[in-house]
N, C-alpha and C. Protein backbone atom coordinates (compact mmCIF):
# COMPACT_ATOMS: atom_id res chain seq x y z
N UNK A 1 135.82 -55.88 50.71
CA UNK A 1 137.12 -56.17 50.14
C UNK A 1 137.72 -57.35 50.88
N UNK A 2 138.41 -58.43 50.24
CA UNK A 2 138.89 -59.44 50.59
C UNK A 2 140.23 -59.39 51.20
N UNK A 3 140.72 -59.93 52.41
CA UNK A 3 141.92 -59.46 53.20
C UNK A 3 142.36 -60.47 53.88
N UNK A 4 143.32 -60.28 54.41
CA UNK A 4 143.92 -61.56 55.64
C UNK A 4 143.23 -61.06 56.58
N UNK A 5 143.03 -61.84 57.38
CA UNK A 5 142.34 -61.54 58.68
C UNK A 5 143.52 -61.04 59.61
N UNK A 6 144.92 -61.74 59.31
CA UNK A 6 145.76 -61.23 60.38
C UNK A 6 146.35 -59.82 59.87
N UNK A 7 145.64 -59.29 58.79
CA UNK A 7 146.24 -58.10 58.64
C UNK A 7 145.07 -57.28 58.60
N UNK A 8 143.85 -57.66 58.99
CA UNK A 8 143.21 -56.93 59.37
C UNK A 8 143.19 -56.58 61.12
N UNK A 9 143.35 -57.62 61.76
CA UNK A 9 143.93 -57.43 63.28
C UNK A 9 144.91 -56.66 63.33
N UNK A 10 145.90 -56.49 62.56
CA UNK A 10 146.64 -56.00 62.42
C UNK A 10 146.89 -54.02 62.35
N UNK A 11 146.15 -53.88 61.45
CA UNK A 11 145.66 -52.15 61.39
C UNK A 11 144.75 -51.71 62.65
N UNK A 12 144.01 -53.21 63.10
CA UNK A 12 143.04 -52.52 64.34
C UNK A 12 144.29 -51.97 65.59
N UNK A 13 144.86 -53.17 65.71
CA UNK A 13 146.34 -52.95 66.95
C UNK A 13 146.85 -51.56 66.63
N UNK A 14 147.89 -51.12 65.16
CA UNK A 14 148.68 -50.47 65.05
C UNK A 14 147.64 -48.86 65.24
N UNK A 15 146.30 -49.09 65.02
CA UNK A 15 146.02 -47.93 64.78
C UNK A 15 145.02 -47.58 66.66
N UNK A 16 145.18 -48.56 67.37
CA UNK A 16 145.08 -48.96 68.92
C UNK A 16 143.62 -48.30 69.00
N UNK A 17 142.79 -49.11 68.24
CA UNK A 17 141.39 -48.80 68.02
C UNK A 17 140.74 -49.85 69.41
N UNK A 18 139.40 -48.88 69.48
CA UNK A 18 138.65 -49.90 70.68
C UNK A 18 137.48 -49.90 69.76
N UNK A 19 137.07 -51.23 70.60
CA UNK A 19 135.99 -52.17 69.79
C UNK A 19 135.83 -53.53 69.68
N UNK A 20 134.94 -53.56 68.32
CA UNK A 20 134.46 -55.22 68.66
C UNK A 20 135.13 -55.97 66.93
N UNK A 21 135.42 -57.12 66.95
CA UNK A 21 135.78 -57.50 65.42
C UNK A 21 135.13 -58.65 65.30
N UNK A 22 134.03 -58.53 64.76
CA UNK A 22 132.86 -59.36 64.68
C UNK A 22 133.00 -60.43 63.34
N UNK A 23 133.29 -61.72 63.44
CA UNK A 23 133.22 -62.50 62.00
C UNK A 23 132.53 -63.43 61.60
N UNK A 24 131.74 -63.41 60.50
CA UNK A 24 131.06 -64.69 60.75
C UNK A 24 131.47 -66.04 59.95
N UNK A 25 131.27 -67.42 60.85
CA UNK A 25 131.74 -68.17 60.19
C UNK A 25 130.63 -69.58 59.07
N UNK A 26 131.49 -69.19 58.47
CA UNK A 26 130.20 -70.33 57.57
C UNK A 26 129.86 -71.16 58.30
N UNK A 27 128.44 -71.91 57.66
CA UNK A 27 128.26 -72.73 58.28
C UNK A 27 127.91 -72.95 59.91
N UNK A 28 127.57 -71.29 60.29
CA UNK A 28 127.38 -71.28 61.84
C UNK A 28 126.61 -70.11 62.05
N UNK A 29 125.79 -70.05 63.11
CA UNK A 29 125.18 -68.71 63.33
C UNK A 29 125.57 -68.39 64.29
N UNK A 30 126.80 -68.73 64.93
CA UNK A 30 127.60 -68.23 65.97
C UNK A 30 128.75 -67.25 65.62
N UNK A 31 129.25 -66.29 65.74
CA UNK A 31 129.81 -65.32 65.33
C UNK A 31 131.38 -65.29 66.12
N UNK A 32 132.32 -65.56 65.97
CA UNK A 32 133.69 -65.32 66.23
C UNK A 32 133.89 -63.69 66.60
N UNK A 33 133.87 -63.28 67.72
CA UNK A 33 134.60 -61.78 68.60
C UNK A 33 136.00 -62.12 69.05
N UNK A 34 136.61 -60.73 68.69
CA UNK A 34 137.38 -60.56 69.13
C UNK A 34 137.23 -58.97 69.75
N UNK A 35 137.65 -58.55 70.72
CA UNK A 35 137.33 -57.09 71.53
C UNK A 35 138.63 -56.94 72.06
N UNK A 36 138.40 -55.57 71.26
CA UNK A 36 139.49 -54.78 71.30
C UNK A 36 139.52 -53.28 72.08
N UNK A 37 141.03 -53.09 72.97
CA UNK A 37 140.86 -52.01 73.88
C UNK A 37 142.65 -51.61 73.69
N UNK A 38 142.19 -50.20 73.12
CA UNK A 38 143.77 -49.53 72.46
C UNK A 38 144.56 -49.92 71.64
N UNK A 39 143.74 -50.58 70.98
CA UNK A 39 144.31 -52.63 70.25
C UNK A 39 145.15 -53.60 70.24
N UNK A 40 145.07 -53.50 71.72
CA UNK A 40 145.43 -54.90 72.07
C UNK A 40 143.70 -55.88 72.11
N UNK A 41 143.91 -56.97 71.81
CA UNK A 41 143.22 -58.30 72.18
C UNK A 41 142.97 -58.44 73.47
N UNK A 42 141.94 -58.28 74.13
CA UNK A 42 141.40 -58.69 75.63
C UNK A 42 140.68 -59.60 75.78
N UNK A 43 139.90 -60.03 74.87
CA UNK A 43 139.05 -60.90 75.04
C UNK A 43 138.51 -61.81 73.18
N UNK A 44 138.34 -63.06 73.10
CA UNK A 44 137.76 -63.91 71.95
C UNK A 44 136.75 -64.65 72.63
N UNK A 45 136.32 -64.68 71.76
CA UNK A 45 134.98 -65.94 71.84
C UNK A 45 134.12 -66.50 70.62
N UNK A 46 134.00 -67.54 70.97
CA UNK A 46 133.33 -68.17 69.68
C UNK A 46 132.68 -69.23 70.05
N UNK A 47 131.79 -69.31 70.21
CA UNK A 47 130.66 -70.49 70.72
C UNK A 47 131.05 -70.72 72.11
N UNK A 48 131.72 -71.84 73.06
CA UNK A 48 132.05 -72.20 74.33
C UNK A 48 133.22 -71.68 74.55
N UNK A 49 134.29 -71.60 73.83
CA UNK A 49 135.42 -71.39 73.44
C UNK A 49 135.68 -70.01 74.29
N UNK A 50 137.20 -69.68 75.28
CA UNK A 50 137.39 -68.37 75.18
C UNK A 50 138.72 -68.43 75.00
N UNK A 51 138.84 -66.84 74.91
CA UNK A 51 140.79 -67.14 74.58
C UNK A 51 141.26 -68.18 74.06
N UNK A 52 142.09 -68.24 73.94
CA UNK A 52 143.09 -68.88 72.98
C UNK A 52 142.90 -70.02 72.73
N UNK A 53 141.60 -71.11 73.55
CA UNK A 53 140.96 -72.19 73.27
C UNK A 53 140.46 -71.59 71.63
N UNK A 54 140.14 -70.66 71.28
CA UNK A 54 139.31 -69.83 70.08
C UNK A 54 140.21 -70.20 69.19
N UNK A 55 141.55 -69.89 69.37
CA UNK A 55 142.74 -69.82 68.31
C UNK A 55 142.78 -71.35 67.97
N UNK A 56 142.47 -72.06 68.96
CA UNK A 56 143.22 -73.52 68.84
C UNK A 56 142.39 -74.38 67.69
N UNK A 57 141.14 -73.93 67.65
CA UNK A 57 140.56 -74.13 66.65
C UNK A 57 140.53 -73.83 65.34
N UNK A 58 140.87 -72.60 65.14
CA UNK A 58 140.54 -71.59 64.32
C UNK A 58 141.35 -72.10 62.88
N UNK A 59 142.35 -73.55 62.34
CA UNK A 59 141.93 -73.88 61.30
C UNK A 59 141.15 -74.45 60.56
N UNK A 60 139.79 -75.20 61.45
CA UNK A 60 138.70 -75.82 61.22
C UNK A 60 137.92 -74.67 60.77
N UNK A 61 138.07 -73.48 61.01
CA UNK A 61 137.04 -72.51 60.32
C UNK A 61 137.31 -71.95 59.55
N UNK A 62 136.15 -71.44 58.75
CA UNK A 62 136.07 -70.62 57.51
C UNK A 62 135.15 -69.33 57.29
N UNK A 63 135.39 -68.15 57.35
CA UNK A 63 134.88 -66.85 57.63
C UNK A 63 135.01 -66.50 56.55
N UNK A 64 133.17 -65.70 56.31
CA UNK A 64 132.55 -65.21 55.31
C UNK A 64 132.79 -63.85 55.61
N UNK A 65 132.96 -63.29 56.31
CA UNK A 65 132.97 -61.51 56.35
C UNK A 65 133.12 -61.20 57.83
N UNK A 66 133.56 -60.10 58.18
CA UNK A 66 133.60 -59.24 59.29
C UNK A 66 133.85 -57.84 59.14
N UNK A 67 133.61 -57.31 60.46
CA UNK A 67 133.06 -56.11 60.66
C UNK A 67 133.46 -55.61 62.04
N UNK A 68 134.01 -54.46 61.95
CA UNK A 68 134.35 -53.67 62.94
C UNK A 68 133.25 -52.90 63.59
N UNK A 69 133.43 -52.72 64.66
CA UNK A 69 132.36 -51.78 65.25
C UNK A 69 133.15 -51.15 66.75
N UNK A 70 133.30 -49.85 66.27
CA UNK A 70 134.05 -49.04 67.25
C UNK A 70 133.47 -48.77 68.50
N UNK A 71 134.07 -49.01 69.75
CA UNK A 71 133.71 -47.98 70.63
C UNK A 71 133.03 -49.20 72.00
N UNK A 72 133.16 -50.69 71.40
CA UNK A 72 132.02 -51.26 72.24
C UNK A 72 132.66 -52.32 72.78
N UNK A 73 132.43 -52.10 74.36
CA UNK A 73 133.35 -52.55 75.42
C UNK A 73 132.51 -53.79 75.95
N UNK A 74 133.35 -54.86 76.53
CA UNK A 74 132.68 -55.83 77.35
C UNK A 74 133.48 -55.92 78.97
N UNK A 75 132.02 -55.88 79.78
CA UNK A 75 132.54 -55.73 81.09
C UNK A 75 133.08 -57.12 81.51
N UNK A 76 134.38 -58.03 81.98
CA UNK A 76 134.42 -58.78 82.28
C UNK A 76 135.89 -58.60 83.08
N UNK A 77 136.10 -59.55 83.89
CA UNK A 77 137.63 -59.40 84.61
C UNK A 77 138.65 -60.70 84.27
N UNK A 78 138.65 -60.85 83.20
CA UNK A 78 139.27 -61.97 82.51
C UNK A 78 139.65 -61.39 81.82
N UNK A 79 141.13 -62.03 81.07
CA UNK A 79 141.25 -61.40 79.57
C UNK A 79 142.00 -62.37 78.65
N UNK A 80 141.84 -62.23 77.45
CA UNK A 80 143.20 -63.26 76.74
C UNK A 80 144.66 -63.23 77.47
N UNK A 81 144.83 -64.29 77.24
CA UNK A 81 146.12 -64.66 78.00
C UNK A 81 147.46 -64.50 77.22
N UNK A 82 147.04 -64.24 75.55
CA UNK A 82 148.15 -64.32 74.84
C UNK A 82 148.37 -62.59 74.16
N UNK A 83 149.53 -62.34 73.99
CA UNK A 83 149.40 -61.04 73.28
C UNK A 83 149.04 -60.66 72.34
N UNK A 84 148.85 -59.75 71.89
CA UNK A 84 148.17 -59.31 70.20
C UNK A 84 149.25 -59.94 68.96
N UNK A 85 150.24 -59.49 69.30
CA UNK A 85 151.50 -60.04 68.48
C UNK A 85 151.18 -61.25 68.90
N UNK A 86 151.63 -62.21 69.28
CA UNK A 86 151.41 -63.54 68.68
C UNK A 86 149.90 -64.18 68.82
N UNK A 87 148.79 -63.41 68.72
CA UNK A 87 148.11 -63.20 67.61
C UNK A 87 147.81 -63.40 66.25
N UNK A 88 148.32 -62.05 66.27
CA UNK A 88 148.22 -61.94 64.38
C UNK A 88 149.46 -62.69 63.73
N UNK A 89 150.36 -62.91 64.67
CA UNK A 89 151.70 -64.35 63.88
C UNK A 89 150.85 -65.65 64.21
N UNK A 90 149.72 -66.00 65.11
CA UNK A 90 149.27 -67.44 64.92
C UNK A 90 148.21 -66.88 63.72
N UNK A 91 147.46 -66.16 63.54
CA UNK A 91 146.67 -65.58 62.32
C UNK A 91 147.51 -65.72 60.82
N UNK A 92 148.49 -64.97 61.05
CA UNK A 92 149.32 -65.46 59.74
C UNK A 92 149.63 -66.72 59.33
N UNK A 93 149.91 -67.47 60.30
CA UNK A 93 150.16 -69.03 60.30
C UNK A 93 148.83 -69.82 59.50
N UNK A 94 147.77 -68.99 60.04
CA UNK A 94 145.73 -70.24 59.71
C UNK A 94 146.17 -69.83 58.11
N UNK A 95 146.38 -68.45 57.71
CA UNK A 95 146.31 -67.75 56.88
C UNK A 95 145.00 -68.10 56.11
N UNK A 96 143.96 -67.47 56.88
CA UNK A 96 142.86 -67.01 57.17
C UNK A 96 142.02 -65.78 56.65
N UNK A 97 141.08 -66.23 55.55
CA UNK A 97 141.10 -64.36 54.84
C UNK A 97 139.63 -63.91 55.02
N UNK A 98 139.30 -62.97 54.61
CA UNK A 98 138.24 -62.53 55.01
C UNK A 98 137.28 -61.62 54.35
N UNK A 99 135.89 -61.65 54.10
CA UNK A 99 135.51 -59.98 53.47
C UNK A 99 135.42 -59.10 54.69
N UNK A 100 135.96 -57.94 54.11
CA UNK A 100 135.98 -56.67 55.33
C UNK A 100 135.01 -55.89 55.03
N UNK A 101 134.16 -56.04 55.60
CA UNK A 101 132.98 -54.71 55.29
C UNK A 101 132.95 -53.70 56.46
N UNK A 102 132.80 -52.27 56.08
CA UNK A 102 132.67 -51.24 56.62
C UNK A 102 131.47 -51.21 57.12
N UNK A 103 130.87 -50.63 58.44
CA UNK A 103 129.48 -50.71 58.79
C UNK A 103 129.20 -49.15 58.48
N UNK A 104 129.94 -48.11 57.77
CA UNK A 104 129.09 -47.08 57.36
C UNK A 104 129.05 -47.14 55.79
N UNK A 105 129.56 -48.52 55.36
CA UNK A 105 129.50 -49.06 53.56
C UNK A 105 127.69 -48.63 53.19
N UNK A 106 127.76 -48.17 51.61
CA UNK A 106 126.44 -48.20 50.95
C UNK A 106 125.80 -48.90 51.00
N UNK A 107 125.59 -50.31 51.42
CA UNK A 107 125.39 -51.29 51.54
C UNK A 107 124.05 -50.79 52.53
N UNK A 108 125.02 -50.70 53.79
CA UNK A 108 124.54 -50.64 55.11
C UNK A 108 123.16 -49.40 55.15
N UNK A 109 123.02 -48.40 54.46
CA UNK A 109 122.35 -46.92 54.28
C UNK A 109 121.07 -47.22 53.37
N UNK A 110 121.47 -48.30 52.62
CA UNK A 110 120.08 -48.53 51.26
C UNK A 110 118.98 -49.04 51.98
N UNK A 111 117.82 -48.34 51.97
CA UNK A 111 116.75 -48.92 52.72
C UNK A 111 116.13 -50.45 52.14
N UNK A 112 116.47 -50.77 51.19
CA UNK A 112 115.96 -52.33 50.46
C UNK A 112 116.88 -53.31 52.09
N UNK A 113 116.63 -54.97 51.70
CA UNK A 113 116.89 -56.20 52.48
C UNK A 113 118.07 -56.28 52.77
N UNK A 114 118.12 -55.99 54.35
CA UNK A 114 119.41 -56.61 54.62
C UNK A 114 119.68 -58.14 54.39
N UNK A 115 121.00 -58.86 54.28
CA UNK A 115 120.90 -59.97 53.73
C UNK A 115 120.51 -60.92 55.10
N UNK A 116 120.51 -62.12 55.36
CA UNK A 116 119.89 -62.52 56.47
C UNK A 116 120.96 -62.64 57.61
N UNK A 117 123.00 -62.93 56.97
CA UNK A 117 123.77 -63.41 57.91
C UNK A 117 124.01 -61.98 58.54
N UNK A 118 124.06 -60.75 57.62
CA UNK A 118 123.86 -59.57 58.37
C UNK A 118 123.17 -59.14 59.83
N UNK A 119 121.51 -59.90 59.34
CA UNK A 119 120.71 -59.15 60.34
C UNK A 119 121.63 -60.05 61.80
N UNK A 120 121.47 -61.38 60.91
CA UNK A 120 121.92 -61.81 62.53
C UNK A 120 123.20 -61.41 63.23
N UNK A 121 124.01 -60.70 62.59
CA UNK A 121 124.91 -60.21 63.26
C UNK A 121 124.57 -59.13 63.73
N UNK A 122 123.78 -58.03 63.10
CA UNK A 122 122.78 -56.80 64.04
C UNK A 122 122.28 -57.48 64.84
N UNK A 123 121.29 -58.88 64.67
CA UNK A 123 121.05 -58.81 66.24
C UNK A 123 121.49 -59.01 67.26
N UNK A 124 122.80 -60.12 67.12
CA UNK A 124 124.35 -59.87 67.91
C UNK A 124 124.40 -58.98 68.50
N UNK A 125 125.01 -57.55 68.03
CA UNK A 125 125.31 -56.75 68.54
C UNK A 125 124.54 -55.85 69.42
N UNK A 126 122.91 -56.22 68.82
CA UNK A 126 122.10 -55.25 69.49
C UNK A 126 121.67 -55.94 70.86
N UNK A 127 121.94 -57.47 71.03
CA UNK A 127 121.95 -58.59 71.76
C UNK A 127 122.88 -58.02 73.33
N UNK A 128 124.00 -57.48 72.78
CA UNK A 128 125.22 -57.17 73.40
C UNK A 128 125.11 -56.09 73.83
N UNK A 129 124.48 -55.13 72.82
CA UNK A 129 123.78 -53.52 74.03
C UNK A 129 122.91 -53.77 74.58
N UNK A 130 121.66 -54.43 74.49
CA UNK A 130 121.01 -54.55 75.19
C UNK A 130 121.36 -55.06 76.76
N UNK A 131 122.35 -56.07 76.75
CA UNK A 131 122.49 -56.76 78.13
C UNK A 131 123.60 -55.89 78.81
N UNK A 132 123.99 -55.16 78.37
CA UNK A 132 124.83 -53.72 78.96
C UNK A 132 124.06 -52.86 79.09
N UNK A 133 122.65 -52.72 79.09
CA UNK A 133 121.85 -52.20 79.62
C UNK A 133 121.24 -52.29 80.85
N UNK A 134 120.88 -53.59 80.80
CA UNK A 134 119.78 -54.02 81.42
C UNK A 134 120.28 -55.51 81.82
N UNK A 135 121.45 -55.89 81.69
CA UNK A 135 121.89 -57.36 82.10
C UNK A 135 121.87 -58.39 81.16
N UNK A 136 121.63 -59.30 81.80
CA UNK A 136 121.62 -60.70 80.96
C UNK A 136 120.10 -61.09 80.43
N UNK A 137 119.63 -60.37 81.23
CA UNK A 137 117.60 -61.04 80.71
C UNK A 137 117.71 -60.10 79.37
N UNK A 138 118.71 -59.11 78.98
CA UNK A 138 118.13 -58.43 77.56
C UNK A 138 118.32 -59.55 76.43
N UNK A 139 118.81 -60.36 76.40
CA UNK A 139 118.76 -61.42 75.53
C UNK A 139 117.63 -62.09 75.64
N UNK A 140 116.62 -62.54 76.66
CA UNK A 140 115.42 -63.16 76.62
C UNK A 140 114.21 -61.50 76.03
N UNK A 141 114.38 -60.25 76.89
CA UNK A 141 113.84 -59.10 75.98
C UNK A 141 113.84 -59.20 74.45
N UNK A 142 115.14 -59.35 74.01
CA UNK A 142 115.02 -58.89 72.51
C UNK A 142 114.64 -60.68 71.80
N UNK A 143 114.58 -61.61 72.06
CA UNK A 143 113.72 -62.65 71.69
C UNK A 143 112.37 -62.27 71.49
N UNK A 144 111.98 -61.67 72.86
CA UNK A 144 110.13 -61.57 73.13
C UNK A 144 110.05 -60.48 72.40
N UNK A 145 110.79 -59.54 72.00
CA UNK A 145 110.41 -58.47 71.29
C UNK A 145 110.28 -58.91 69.33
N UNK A 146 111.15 -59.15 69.75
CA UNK A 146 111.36 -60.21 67.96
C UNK A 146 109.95 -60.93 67.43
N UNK A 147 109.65 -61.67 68.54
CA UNK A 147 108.51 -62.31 68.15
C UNK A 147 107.64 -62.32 68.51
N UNK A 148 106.90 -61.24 69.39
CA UNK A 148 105.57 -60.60 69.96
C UNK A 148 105.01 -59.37 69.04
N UNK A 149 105.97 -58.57 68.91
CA UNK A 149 106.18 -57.04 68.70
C UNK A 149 106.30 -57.19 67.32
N UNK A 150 107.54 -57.57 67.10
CA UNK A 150 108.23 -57.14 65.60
C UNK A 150 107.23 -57.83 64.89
N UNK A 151 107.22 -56.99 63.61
CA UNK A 151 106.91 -57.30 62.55
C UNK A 151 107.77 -57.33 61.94
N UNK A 152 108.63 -57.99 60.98
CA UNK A 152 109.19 -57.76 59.57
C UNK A 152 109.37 -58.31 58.75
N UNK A 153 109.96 -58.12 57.40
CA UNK A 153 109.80 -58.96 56.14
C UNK A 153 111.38 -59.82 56.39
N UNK A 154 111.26 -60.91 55.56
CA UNK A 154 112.56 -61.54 55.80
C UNK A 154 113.47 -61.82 54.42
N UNK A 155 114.74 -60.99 54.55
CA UNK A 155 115.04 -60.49 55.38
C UNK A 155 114.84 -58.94 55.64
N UNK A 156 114.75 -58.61 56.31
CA UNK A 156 114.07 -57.12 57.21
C UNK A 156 114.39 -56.32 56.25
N UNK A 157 114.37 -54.88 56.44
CA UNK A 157 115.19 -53.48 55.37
C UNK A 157 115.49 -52.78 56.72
N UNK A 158 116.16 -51.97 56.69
CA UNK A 158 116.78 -50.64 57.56
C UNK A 158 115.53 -50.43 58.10
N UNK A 159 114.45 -49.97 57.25
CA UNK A 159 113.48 -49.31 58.16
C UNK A 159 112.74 -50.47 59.59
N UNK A 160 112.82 -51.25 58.77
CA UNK A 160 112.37 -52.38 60.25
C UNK A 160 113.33 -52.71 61.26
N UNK A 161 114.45 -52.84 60.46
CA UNK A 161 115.40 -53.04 61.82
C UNK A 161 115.64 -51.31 62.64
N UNK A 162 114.88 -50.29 62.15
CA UNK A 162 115.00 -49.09 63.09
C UNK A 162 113.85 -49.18 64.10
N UNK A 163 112.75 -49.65 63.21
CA UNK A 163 111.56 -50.30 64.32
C UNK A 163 111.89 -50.59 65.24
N UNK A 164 112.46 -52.17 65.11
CA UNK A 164 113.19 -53.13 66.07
C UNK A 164 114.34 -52.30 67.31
N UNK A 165 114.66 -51.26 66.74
CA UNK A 165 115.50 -50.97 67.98
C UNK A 165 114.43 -50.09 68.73
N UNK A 166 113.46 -49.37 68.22
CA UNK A 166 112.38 -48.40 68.92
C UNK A 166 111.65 -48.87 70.03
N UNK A 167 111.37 -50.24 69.15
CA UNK A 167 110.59 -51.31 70.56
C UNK A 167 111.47 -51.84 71.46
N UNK A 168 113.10 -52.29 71.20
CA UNK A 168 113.99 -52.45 72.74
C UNK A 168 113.96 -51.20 72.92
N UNK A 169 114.24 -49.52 73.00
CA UNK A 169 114.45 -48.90 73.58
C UNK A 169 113.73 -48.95 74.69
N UNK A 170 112.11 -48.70 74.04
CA UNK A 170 110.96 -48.97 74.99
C UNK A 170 110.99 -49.99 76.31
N UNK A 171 112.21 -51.05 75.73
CA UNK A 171 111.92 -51.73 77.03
C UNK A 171 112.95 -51.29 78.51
N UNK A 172 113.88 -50.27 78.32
CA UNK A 172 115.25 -49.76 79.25
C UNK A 172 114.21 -48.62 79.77
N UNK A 173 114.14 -49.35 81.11
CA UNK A 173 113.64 -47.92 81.57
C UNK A 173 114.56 -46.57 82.12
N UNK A 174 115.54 -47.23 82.87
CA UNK A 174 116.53 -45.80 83.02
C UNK A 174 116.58 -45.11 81.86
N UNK A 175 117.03 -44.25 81.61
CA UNK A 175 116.66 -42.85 80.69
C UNK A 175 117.63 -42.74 80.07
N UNK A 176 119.33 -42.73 81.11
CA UNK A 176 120.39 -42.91 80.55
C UNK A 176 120.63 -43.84 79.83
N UNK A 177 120.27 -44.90 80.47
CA UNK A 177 120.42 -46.60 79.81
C UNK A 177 119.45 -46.42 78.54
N UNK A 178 118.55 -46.09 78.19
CA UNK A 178 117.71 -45.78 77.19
C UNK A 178 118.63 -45.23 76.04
N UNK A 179 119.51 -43.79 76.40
CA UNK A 179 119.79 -43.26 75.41
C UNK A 179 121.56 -43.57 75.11
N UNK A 180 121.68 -44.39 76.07
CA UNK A 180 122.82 -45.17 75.75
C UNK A 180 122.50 -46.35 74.58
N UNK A 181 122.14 -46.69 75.07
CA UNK A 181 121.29 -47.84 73.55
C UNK A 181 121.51 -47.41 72.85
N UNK A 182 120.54 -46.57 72.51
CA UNK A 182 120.24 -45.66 71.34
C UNK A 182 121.27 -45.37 70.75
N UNK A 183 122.26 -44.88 71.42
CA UNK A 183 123.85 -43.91 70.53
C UNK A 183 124.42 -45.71 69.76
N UNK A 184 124.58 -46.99 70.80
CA UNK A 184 125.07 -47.91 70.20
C UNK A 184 124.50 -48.34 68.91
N UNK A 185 123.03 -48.77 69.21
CA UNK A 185 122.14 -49.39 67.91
C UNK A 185 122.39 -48.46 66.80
N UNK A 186 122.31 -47.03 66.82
CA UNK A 186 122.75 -46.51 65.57
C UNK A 186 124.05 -46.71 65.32
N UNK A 187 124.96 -46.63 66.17
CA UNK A 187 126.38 -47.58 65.14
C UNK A 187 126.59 -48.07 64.74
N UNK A 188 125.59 -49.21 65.23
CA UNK A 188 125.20 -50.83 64.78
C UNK A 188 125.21 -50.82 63.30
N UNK A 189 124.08 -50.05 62.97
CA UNK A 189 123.06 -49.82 61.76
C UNK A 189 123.84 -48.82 60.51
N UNK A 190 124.57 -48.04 61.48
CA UNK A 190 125.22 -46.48 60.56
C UNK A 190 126.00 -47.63 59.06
């Protein structure tokens, strides 16, 4: 469903959800975050860009869809510098819209092709559990796994991208860290 983006920030704040607000922007395979904790805004990023350098840009862009994904924290000791409220009033200002897709949508459950800007945003995210696993080398892991290991059709179906998380599990050896994954990548996917 098609929306303002600042009124989609907007329900995340009022309803003081934690998580990630993942968007992608045309024309880029770099993905616009925003992470969210009780919903306030702690942290943006978008290519080099952090905080509010993100905003300063943000009428040069144009976003094809985003996606919420509950529950998924980034460890860092920095945070946006600006508040949520003027926020979603510089958001109102780009007036900036968006498709909102649900990640437990029918869409997401049909075992046929995910579309391709999708996967790459699964692998984003699975990019992002992984290195909360296991650090920063899980981004060079899930490369070598991609293209040693994986097999899949392009673009992939559910069942391969469940593959794909079977073979990173394999690579976390702590047990906890293993089945921590695990609970994320299926959110990912749900």
């Amino acid at each position: 469903m098609k929306r303002a983006l600042s009124e989609v920030v907007s329900d995340i704040h009022q309803n003081r959800k934690n998580g990630l607000l993942s968007l992608n922007v045309k024309g880029s395979s770099n993905l616009f975050k925003m992470f969210f904790k009780e919903g306030e805004v702690y942290y943006l990023v978008y290519r080099n860009a952090k905080g509010s350098e993100c905003l300063a840009n943000i009428d040069d862009l144009e976003f094809s869809e985003c996606f919420f994904i509950p529950d998924v924290k980034l460890d860092i000791k920095e945070s946006t510098t600006l508040p949520t409220s003027e926020i979603i009033q510089y958001l109102k200002l780009a007036a900036k819209t968006v498709e909102y897709k649900l990640p437990e949508g029918e869409n997401s459950k049909s075992s046929g092709p995910i579309d391709v800007s999708s996967f790459s945003h699964i692998r984003d995210l699975l990019k992002v559990s992984l290195n909360r696993q296991i650090g920063p080398v899980g981004e060079k892991v899930l490369s070598k796994v991609i293209e040693k290991k994986w097999r899949a059709s392009s673009p992939p179906s559910r069942e391969e991208i469940l593959e794909l998380i079977n073979l990173l599990k394999n690579e976390i050896d702590d047990i906890n860290d293993r089945n921590e994954f695990i609970k994320e990548a299926r959110k990912i996917i749900s």
